[in-house]
Protein backbone atom coordinates (compact mmCIF):
# COMPACT_ATOMS: atom_id res chain seq x y z
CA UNK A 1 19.29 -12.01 8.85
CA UNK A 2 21.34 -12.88 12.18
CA UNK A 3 20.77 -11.03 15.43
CA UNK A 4 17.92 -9.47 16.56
CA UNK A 5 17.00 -6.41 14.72
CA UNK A 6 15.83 -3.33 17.54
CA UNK A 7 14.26 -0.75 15.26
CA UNK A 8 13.16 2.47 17.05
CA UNK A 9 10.48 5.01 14.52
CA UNK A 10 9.92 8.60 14.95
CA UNK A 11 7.07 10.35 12.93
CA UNK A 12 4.12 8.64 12.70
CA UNK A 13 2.63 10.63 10.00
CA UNK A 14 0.42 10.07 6.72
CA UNK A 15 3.48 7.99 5.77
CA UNK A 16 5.82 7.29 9.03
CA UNK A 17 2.81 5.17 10.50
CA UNK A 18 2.34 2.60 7.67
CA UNK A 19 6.37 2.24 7.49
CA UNK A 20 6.41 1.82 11.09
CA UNK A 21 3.97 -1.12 10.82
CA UNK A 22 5.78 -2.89 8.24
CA UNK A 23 8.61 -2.88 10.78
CA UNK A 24 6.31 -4.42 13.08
CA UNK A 25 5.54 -7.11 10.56
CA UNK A 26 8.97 -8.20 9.66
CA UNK A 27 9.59 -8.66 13.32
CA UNK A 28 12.22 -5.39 13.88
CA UNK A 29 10.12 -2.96 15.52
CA UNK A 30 10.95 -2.02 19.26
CA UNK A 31 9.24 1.39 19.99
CA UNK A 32 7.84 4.41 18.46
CA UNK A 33 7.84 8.08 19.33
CA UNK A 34 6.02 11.02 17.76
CA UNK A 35 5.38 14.50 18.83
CA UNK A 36 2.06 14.12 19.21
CA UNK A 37 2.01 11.36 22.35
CA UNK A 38 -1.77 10.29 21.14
CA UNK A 39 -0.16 8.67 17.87
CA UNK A 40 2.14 6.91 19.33
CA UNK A 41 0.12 5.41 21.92
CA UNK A 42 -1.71 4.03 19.66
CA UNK A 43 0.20 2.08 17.29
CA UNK A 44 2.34 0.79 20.30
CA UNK A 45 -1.25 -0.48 21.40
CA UNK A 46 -1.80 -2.12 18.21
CA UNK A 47 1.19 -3.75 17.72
CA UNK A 48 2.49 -4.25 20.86
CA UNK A 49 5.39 -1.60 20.36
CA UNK A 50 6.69 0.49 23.38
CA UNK A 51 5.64 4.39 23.25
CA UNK A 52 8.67 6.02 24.33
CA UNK A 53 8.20 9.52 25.69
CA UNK A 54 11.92 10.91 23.99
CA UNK A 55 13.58 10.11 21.07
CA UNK A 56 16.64 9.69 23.64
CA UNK A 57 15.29 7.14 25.43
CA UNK A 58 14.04 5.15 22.21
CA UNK A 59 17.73 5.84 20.83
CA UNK A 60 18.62 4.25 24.40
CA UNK A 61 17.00 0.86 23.15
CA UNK A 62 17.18 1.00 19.08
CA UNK A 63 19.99 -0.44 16.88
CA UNK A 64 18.79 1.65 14.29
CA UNK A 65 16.66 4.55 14.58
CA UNK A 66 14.31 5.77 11.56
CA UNK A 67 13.34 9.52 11.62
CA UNK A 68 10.30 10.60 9.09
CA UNK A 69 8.92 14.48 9.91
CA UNK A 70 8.21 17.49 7.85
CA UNK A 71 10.45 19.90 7.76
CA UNK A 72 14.24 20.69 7.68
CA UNK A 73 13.90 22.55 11.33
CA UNK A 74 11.71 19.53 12.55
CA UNK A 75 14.70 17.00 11.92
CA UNK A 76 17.58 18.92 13.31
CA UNK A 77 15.28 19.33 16.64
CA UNK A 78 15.11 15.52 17.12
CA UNK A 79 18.44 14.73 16.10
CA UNK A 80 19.51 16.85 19.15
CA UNK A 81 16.76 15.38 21.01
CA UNK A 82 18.18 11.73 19.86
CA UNK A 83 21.61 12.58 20.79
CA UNK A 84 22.41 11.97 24.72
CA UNK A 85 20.52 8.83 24.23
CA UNK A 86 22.47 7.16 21.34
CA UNK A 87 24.49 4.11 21.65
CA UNK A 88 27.88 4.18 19.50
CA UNK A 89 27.35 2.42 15.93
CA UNK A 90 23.82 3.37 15.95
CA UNK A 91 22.45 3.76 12.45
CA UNK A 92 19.76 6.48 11.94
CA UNK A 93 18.17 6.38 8.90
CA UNK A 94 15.77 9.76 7.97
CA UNK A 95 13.24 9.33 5.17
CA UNK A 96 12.17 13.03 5.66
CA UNK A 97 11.86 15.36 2.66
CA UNK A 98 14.58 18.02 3.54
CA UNK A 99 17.68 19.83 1.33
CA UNK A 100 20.95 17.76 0.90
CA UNK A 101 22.93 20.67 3.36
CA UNK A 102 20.51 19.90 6.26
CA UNK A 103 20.92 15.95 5.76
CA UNK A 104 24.98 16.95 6.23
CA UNK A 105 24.45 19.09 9.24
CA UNK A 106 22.56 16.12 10.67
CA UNK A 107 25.56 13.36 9.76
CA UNK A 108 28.13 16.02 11.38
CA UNK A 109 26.24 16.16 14.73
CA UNK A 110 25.43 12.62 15.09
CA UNK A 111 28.84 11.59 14.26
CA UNK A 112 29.64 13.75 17.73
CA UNK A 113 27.77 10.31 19.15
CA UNK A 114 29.43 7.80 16.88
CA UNK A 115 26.38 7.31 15.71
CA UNK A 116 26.08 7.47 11.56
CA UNK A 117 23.20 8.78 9.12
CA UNK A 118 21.73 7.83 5.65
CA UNK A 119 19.54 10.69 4.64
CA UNK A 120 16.46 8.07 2.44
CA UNK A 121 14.26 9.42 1.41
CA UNK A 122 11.16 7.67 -0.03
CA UNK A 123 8.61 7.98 -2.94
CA UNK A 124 5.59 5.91 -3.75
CA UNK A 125 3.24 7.77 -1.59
CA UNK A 126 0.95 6.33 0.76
CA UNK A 127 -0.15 3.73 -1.12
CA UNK A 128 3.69 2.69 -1.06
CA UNK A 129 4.09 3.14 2.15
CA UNK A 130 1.18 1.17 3.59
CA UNK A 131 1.88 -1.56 0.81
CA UNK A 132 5.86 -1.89 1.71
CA UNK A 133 6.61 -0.80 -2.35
CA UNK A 134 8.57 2.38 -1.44
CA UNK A 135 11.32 3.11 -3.75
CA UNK A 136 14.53 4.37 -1.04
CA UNK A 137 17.02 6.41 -2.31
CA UNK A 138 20.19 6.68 -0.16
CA UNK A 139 23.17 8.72 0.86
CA UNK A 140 25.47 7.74 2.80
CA UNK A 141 28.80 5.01 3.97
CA UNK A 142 28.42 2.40 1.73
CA UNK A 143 29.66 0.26 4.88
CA UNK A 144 26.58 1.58 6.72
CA UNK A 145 24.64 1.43 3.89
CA UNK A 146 25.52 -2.56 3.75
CA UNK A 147 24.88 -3.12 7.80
CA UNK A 148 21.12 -1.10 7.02
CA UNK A 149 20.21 -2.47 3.60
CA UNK A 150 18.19 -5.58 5.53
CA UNK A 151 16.28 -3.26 7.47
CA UNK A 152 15.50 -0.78 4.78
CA UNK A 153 14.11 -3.57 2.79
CA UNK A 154 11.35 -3.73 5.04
CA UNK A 155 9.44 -0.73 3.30
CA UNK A 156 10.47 -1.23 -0.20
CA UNK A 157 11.82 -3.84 -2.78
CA UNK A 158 14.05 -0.91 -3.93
CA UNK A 159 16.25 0.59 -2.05
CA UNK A 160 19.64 2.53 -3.65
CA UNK A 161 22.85 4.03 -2.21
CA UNK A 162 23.03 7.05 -4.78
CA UNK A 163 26.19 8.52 -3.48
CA UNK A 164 27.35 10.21 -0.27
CA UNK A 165 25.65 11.83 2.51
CA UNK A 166 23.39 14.15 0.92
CA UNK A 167 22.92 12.16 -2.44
CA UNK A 168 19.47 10.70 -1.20
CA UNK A 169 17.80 14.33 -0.75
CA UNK A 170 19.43 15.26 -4.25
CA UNK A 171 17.68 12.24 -5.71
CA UNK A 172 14.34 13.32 -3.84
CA UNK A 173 14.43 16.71 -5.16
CA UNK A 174 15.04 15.07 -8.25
CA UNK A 175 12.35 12.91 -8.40
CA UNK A 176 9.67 15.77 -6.56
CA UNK A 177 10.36 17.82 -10.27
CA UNK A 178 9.23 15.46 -12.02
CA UNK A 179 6.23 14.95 -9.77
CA UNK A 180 5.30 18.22 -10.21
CA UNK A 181 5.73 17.81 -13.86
CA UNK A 182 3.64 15.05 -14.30
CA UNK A 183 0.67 16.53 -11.90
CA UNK A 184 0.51 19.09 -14.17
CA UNK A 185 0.30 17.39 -17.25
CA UNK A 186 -2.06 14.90 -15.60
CA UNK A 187 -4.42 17.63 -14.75
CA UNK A 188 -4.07 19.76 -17.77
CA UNK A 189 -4.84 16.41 -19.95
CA UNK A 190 -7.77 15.67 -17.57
CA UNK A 191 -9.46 19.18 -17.45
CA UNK A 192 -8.90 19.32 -21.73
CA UNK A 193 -10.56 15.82 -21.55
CA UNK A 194 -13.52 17.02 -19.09
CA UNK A 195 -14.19 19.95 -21.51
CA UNK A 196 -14.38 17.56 -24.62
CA UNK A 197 -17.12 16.24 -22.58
CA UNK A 198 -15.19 12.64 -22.56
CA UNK A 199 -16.32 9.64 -20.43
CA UNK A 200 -13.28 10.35 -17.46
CA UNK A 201 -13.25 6.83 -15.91
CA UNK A 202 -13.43 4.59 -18.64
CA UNK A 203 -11.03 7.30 -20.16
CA UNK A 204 -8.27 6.71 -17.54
CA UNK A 205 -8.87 3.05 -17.87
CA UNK A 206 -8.13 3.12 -21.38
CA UNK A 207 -5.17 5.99 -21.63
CA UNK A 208 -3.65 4.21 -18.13
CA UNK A 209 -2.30 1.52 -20.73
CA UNK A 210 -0.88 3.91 -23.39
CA UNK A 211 2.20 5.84 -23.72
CA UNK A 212 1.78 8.69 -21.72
CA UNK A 213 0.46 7.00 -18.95
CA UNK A 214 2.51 7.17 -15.11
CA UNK A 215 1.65 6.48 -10.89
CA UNK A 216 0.33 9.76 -11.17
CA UNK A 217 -2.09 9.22 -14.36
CA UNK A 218 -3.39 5.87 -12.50
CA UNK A 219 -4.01 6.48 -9.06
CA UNK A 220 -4.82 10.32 -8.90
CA UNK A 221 -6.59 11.06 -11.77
CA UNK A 222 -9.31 9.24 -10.70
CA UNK A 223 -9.63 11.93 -7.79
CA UNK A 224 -9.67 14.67 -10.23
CA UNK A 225 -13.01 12.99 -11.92
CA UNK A 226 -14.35 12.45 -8.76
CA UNK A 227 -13.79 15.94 -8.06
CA UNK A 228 -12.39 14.99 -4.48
CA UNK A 229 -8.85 15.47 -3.13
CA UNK A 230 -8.22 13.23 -0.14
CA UNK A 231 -4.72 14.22 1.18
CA UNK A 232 -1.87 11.64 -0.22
CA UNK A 233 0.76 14.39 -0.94
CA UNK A 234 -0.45 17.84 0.49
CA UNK A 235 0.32 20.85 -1.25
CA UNK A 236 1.64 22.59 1.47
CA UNK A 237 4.18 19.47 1.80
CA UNK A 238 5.08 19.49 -1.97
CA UNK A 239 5.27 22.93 -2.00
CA UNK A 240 7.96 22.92 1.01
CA UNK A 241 9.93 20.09 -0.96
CA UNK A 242 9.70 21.96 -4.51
CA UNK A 243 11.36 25.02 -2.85
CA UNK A 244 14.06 23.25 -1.69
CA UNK A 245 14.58 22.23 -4.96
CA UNK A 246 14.34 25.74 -6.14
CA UNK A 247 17.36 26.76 -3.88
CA UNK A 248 19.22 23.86 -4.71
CA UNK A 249 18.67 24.30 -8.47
CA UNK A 250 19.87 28.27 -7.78
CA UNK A 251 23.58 27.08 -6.79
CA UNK A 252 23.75 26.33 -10.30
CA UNK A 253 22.25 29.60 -11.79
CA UNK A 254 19.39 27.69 -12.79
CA UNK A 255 15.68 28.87 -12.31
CA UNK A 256 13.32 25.58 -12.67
CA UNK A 257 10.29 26.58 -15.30
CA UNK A 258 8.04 23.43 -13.88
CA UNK A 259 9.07 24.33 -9.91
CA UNK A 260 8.65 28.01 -10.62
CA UNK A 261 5.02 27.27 -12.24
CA UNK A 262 3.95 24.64 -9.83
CA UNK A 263 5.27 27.07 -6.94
CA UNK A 264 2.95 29.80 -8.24
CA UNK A 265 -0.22 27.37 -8.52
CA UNK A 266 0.47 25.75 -5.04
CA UNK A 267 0.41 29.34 -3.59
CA UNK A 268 -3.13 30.54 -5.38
CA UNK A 269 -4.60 26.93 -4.09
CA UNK A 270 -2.96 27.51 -0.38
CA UNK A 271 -4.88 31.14 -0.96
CA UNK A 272 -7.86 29.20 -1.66
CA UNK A 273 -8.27 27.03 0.98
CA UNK A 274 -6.85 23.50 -0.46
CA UNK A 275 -2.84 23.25 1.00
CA UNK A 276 -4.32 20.34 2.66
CA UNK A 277 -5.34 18.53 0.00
CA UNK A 278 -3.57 16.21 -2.18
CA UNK A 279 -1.56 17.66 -5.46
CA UNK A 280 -4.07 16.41 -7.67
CA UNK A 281 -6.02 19.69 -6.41
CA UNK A 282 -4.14 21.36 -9.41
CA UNK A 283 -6.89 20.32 -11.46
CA UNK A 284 -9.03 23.31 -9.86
CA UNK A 285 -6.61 25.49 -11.63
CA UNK A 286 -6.84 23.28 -15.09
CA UNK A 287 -10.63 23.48 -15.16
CA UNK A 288 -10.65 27.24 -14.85
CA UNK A 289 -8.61 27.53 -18.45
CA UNK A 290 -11.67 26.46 -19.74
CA UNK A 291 -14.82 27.78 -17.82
CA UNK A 292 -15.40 30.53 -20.54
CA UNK A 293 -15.51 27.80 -23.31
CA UNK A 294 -17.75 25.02 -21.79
């Protein structure tokens, strides 16, 4: 791969720590920093990783510099923060769910630095994360692109330049519609399937090879028979991303049926008590349409 890669991570979230640590393993990762100090501290004590305590002194150290936080606001904070520490050429790389304008606002500032951005965004929740199976979708230079592509492979086997800066949040809007979709159908089919008084595991065993089968079907369905919700995607998270998709989709003059639904069940579960949980919590909602009939 040539020289030395120096690979600086901030976020260490549900899905920023796993990607950080398959950094680590492929030999790239210099030093971590996340707003919570405690976090960092202790991956850098498990792999061996400096804690830095700014992103401009990690951005001081890092050839490339990987951003991963929650919200539109949160990014544009540490790409300030990043920016009297950034060495020209520097490649920052954010994998944060945020809307295609803010991904652009970020490129235009660190460009002030010579420093360039690919907005990639990931999917293939934590399971994909931890496992390095991530699917990255990219905007950006292709020339960057090419000089990142290496490093980027580290937490996926696919990884896409979809267009320019920007392109990689449209794709993750993109492909957070169809997870909301496919929850829905997931838990709809699971609650109908509950009521027929059907045998739920070996049933997901069985339908998990057929047609209508998906990542969702698979690995959270299961959680709806259990009846337990550990947080992989949060509500509150999806519900964040499917309104940026909501305002992106109103440029166009188009309202979103599936976001507009999904929107209106993530707010009575948030109401409820379960934005924490993971998505699959929609089948609460599922098992009510049938509470008079069972």
């Amino acid at each position: 791969m040539g020289p030395a890669m120096n690979v600086g991570f901030i976020g260490l979230g549900a899905m920023g720590q796993h990607m950080a640590r398959n950094l680590h393993r492929a030999g790239m990762l210099t030093g971590v920093w996340n707003r919570t100090p405690s976090r960092s501290a202790v991956l850098a004590a498990e792999t061996g990783c400096k804690a830095y305590d700014s992103p401009a002194t990690l951005a001081a150290d890092c050839d490339f510099v990987f951003t991963c936080v929650s919200a539109d606001d949160d990014l544009l904070a540490v790409i300030e923060a990043l920016l009297p520490g950034l060495r020209k050429g520097t490649i920052v790389m954010d994998c944060s769910t945020v809307a295609a304008d803010t991904a652009r606002k970020a490129a235009a500032r660190l460009a002030t630095a010579g420093a360039a951005l690919l907005d990639c965004p990931v999917s293939g929740g934590v399971e994909g994360a931890k496992n390095a199976t991530l699917a990255v979708m990219c905007g950006g230079n292709p020339d960057v692109f090419e000089r990142a592509r290496g490093v980027l492979s580290a937490l996926g086997k696919t990884v896409a330049l979809l267009g320019p800066t920007g392109a990689g949040q449209a794709a993750k809007a993109t492909n957070q519609i169809l997870c909301a979709g496919v929850i829905q159908a997931v838990a709809e089919a699971m609650a109908f399937a509950r009521a027929e008084g059907l045998p739920l595991e070996q049933l997901i065993e069985v339908l998990g090879k057929g047609a209508g089968s998906s990542w969702y079907f698979v690995h959270r369905a299961p959680f709806m028979s259990r009846g337990e919700y550990p947080a992989g995607f949060r509500v509150r998270l999806h519900e964040k991303d499917l309104r940026i998709c909501r305002d992106m989709a109103a440029r166009h003059g188009a309202t979103l049926p599936v976001v507009e639904s999904t929107l209106a069940d993530y707010q009575s579960l948030q109401e409820s008590g379960h934005g924490d949980e993971d998505i699959s919590t929609i089948f609460r909602l599922k098992t009510a349409l049938f509470a008079d009939k069972t």
